[in-house]
Protein backbone atom coordinates (compact mmCIF):
# COMPACT_ATOMS: atom_id res chain seq x y z
CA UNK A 1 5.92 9.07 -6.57
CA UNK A 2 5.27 9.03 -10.48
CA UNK A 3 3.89 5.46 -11.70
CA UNK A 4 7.51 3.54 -13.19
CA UNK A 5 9.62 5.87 -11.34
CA UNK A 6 11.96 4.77 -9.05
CA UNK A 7 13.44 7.52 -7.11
CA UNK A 8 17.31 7.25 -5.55
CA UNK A 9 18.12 5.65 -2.48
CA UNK A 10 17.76 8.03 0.24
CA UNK A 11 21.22 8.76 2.21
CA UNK A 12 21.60 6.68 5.30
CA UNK A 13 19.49 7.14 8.58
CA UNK A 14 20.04 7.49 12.07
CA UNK A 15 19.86 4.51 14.49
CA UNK A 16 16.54 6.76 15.70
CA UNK A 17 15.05 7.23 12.31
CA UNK A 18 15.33 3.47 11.49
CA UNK A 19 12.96 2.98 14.85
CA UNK A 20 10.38 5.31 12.90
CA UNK A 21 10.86 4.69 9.03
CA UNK A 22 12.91 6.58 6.99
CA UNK A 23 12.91 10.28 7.26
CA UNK A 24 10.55 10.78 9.76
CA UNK A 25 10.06 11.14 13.66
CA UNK A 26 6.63 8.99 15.09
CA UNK A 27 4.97 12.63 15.72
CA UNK A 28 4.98 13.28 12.01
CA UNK A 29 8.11 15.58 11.67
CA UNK A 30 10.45 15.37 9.35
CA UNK A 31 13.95 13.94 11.25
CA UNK A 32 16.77 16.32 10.80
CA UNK A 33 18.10 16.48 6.67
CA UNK A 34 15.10 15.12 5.51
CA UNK A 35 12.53 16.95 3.75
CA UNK A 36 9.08 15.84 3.64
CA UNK A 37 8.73 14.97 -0.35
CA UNK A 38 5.36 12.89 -0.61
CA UNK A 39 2.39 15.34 0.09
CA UNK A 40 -0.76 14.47 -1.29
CA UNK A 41 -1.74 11.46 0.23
CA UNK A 42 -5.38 9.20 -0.84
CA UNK A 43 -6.93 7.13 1.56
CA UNK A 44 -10.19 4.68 0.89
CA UNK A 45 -12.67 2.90 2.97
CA UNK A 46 -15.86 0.66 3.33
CA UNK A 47 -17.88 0.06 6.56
CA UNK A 48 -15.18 -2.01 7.83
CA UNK A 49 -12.50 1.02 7.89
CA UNK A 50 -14.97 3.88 8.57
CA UNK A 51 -13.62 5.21 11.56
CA UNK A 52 -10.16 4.48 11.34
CA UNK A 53 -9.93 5.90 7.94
CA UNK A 54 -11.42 9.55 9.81
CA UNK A 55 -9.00 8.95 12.53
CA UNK A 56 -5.54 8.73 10.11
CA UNK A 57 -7.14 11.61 7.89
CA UNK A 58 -7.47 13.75 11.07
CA UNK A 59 -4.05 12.89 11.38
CA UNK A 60 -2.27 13.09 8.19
CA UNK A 61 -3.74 16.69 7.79
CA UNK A 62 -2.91 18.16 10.95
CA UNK A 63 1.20 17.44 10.35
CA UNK A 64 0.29 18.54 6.65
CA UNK A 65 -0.75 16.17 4.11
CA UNK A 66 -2.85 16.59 1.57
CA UNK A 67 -5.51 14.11 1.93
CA UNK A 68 -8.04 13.10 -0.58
CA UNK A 69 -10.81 10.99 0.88
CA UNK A 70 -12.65 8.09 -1.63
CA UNK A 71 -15.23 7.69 0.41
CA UNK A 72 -17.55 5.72 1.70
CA UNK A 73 -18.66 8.73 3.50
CA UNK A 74 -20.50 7.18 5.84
CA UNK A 75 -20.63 3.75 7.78
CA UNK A 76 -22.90 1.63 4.99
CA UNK A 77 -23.34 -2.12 5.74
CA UNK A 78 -23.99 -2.44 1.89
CA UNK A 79 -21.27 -0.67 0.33
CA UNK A 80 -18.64 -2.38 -1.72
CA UNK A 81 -14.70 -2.00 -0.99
CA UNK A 82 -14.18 -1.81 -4.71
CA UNK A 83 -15.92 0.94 -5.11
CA UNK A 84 -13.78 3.14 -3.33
CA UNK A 85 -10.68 0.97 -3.37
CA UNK A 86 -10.34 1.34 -6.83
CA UNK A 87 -10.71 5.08 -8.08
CA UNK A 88 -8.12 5.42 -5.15
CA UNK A 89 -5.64 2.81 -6.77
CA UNK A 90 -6.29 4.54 -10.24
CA UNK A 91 -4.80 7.94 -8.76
CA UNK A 92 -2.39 6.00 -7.68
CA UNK A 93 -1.54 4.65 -10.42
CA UNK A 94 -1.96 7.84 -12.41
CA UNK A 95 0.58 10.23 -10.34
CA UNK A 96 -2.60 12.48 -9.12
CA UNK A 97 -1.39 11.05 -5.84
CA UNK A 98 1.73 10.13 -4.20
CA UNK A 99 0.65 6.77 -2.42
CA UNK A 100 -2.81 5.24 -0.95
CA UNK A 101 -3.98 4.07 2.04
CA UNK A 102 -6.94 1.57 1.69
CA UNK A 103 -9.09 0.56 4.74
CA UNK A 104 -11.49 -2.60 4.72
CA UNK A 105 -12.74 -5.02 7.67
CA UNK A 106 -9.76 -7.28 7.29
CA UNK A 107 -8.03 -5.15 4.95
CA UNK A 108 -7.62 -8.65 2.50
CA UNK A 109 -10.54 -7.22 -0.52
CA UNK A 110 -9.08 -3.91 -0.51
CA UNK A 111 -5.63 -5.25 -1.36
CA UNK A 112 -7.16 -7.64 -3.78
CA UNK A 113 -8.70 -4.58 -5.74
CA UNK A 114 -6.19 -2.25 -5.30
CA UNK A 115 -3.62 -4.83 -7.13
CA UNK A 116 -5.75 -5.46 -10.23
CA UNK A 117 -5.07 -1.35 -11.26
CA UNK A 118 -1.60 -1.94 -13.47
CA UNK A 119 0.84 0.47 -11.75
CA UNK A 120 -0.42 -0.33 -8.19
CA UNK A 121 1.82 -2.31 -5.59
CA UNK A 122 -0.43 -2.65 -2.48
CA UNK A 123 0.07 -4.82 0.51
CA UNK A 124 -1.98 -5.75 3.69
CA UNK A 125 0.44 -4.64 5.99
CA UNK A 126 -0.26 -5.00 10.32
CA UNK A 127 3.08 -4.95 11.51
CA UNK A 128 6.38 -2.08 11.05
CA UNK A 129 8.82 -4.03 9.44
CA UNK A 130 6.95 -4.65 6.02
CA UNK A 131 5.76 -1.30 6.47
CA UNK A 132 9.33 -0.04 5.54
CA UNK A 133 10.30 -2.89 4.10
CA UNK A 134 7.80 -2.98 1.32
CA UNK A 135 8.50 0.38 0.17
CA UNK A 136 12.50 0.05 0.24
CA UNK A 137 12.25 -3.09 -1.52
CA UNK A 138 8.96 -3.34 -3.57
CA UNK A 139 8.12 0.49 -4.25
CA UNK A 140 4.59 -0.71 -2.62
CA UNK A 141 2.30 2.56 -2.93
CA UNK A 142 -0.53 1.67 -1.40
CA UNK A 143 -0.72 0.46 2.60
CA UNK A 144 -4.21 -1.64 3.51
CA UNK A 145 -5.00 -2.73 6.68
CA UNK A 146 -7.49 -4.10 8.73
CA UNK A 147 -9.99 -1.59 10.27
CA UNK A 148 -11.51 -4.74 12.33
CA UNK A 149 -8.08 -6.07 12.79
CA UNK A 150 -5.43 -3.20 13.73
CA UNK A 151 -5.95 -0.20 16.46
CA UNK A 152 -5.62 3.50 15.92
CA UNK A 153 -2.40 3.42 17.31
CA UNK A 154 -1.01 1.02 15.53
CA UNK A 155 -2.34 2.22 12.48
CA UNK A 156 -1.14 5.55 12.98
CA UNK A 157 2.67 4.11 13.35
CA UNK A 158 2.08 2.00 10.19
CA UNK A 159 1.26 4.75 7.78
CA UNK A 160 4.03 7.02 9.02
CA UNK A 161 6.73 4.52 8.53
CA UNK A 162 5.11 3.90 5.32
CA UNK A 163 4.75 7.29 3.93
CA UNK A 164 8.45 7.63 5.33
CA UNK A 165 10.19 4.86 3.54
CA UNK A 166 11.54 5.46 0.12
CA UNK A 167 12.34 3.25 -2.70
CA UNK A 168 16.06 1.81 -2.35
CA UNK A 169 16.36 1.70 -6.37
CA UNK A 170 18.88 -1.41 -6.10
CA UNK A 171 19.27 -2.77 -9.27
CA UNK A 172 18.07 -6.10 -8.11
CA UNK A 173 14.56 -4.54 -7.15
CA UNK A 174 14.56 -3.09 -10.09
CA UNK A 175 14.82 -6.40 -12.13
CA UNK A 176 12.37 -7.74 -10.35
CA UNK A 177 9.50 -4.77 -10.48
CA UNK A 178 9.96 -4.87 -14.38
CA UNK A 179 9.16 -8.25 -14.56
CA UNK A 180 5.74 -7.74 -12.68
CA UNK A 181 5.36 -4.38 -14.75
CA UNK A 182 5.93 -6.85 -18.11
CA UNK A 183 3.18 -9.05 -16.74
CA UNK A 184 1.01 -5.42 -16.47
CA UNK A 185 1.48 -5.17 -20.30
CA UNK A 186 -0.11 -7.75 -21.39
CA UNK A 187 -3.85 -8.06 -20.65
CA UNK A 188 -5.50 -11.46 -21.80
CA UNK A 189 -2.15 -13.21 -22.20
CA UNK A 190 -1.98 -16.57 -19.92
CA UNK A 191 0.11 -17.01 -17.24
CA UNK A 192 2.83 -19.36 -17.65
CA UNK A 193 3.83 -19.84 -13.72
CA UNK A 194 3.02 -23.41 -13.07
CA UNK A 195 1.47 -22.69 -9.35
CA UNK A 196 -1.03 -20.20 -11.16
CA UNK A 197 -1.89 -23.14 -13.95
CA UNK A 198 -2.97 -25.27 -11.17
CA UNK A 199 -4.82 -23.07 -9.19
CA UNK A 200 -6.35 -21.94 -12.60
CA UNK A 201 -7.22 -24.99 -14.63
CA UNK A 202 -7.89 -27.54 -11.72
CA UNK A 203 -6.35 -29.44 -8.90
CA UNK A 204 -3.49 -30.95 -11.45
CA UNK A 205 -1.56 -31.91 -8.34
CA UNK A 206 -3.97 -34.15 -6.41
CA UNK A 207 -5.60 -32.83 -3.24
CA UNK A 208 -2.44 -32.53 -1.00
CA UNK A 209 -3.17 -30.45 1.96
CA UNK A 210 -6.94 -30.53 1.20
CA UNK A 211 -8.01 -32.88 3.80
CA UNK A 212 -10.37 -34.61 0.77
């Protein structure tokens, strides 16, 4: 997937490959009339996502993927998620790659960095719906998840289903990506969402919820 295209909405799948994404059986094959189109695949980690990010390489390449590791290339306390989470979102965000999976403790900082590189749609994702979801709907190209927080199993499901969904291209998600790709445009510019103007300039609604 090319950064600001949308491809076409993918003809309709069976009841069994709505149970696995779109396109795709859980082993990794491609369900029958549905070619594999996304091959080179990134995939980023700190300490936190060390071994599961070794585990869903492993994985990725044995049914075929391309995968690029980021790094870190080894289990550091004292490495930084941005670091790797970032030059991962950038090829992203370029084209080099076709979507990114991003690997922290929680999985909550890598999905924070990923989303400051314009082009990026990233989401902490733990759970199969939004892993389809977020793709048909909101072109999201980069998964993160919680290395601390999700099991290999379940991580392996996620990124299938992701890497299966495709982009719906409704006109409606359309409209609404351009308006966060407007926002992209204009570095420096303040916000003019209320909610952000609060959270920004001080507690201009009182200290509801707060507990103070």
């Amino acid at each position: 997937m090319k950064n600001g295209h949308f491809p076409q909405s993918p003809s309709e799948p069976t009841k069994r490959e709505r149970a696995s994404g779109m396109g795709h059986l859980l082993d990794g094959s491609p369900a029958p009339g549905h070619a594999k189109a996304l091959q080179r695949i990134g995939i980023a980690c700190d300490h936190g996502g060390f071994d599961l990010t070794k585990y869903l390489a492993k994985r990725l390449r044995e049914i075929g993927y391309d995968v690029i590791e980021f790094g870190d290339r080894r289990p550091d306390q004292i490495d930084d998620y941005p670091d790797y989470v970032i030059p991962l979102a950038e090829a992203v965000a370029s084209g080099e790659l076709d979507r990114g999976v991003a690997i922290c403790g929680s999985g909550v900082g890598a999905s924070v960095a990923a989303n400051k590189v314009p082009g990026v749609r990233a989401c902490l994702i733990h759970e199969c719906f939004s892993a389809h979801q977020g793709v048909e709907d909101d072109d999201m190209n980069v998964i993160c998840m919680g290395g601390l927080v999700v099991g290999h199993s379940l991580a392996w499901e996620l990124v299938q289903v992701f890497l299966s969904a495709r982009f719906s291209g409704a006109d409606r998600h359309c409209r609404r990506l351009a308006k966060i790709a407007a926002l992209e445009m204009r570095p420096g510019e303040p916000m003019s969402f209320p909610m952000i103007s609060i959270g920004l300039h001080g507690n201009e609604g009182g200290n509801r919820g707060t507990g103070s």
